[in-house]
C-alpha atoms as a PDB file:
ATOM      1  CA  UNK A   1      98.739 115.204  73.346  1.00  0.00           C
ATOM      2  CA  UNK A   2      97.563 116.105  77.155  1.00  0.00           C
ATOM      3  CA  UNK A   3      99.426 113.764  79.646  1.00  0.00           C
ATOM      4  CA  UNK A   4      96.766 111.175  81.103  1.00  0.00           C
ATOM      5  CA  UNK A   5      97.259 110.605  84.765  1.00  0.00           C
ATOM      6  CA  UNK A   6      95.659 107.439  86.874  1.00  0.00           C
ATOM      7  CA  UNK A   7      94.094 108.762  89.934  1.00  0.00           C
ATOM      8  CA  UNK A   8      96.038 108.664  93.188  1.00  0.00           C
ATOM      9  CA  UNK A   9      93.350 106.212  94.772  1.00  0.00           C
ATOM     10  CA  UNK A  10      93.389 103.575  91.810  1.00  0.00           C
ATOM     11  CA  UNK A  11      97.188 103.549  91.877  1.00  0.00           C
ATOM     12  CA  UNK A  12      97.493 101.458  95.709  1.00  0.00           C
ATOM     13  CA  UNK A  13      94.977  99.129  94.245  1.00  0.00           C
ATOM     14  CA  UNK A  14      97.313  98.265  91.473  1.00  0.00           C
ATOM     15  CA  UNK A  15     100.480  98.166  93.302  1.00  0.00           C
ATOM     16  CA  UNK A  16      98.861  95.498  95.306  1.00  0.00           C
ATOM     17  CA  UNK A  17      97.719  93.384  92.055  1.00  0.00           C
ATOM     18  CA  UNK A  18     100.879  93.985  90.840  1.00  0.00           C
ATOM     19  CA  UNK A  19     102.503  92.562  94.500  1.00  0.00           C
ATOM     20  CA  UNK A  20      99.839  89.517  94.329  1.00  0.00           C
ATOM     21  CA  UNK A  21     101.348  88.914  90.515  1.00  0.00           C
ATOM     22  CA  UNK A  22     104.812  89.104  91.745  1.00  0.00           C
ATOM     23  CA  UNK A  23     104.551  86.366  93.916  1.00  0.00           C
ATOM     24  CA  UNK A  24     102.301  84.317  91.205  1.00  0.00           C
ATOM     25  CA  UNK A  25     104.555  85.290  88.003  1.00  0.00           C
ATOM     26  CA  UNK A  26     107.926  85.044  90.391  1.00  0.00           C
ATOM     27  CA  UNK A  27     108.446  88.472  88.245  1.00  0.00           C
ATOM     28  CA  UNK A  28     109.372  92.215  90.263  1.00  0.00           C
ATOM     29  CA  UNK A  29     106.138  94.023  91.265  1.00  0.00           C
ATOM     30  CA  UNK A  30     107.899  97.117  89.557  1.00  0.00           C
ATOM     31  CA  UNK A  31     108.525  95.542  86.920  1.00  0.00           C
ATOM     32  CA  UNK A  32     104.530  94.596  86.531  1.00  0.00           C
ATOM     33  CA  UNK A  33     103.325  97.617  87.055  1.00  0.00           C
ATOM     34  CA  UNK A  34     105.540  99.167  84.680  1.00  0.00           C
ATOM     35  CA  UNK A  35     104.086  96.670  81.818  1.00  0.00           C
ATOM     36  CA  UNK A  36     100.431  97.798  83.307  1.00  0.00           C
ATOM     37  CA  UNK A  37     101.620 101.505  82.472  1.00  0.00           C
ATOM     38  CA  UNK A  38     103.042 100.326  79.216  1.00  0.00           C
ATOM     39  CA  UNK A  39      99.698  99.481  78.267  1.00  0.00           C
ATOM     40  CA  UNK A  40      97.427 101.201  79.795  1.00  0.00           C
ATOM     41  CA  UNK A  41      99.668 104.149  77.791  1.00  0.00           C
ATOM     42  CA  UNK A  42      99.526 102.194  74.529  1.00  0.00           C
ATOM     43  CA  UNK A  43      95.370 102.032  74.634  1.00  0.00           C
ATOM     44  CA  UNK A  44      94.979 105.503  76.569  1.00  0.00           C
ATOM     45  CA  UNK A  45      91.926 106.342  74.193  1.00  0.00           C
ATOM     46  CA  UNK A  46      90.284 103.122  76.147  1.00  0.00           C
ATOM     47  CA  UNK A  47      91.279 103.586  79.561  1.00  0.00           C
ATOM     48  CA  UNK A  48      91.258 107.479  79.904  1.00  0.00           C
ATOM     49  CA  UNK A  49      87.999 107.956  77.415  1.00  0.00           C
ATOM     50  CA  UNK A  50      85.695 108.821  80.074  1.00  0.00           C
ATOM     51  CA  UNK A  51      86.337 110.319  83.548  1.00  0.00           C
ATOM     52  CA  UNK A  52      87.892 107.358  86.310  1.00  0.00           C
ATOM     53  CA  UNK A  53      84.862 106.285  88.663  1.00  0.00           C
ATOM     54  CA  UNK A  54      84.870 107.722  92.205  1.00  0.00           C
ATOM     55  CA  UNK A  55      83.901 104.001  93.407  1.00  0.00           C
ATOM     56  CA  UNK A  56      84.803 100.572  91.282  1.00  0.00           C
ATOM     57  CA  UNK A  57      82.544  98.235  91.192  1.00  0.00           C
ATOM     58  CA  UNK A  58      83.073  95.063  89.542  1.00  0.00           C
ATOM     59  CA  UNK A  59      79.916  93.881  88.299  1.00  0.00           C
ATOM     60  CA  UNK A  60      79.523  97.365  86.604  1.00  0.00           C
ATOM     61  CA  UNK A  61      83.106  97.275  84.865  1.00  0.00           C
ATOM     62  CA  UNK A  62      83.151  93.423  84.008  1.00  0.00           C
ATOM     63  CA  UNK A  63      81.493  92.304  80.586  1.00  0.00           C
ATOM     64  CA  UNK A  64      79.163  89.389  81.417  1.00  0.00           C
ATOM     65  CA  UNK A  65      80.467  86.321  79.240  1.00  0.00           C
ATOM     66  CA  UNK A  66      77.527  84.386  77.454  1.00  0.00           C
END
């Protein structure tokens, strides 16, 4: 199996989710962003199926709820 990698510019983005959770959860950022890994590993064939955007936009990569 090829090793999946997160892009370099997605990876500040999450460290700062996983600081904002920290302080929210009263839980270790590393320890966070090691669960986000976790899974993100477990369901690789949904997050690395298609190539990472070069821009994230919300809108495009929430499901609307009806």
């Amino acid at each position: 199996m090829k090793k999946k990698k997160i892009p370099k510019k997605a990876v500040e983005p999450l460290m700062e989710t996983c600081e904002y959770l920290s302080k929210e959860l009263e839980k270790p950022a590393p320890t966070i962003f090691k669960g986000f890994l976790k899974l993100m590993n477990k369901y690789a064939d949904y997050f690395f199926s298609q190539p990472w955007p070069e821009k994230y936009d919300y809108d495009e990569a929430t499901p609307k709820r009806t």
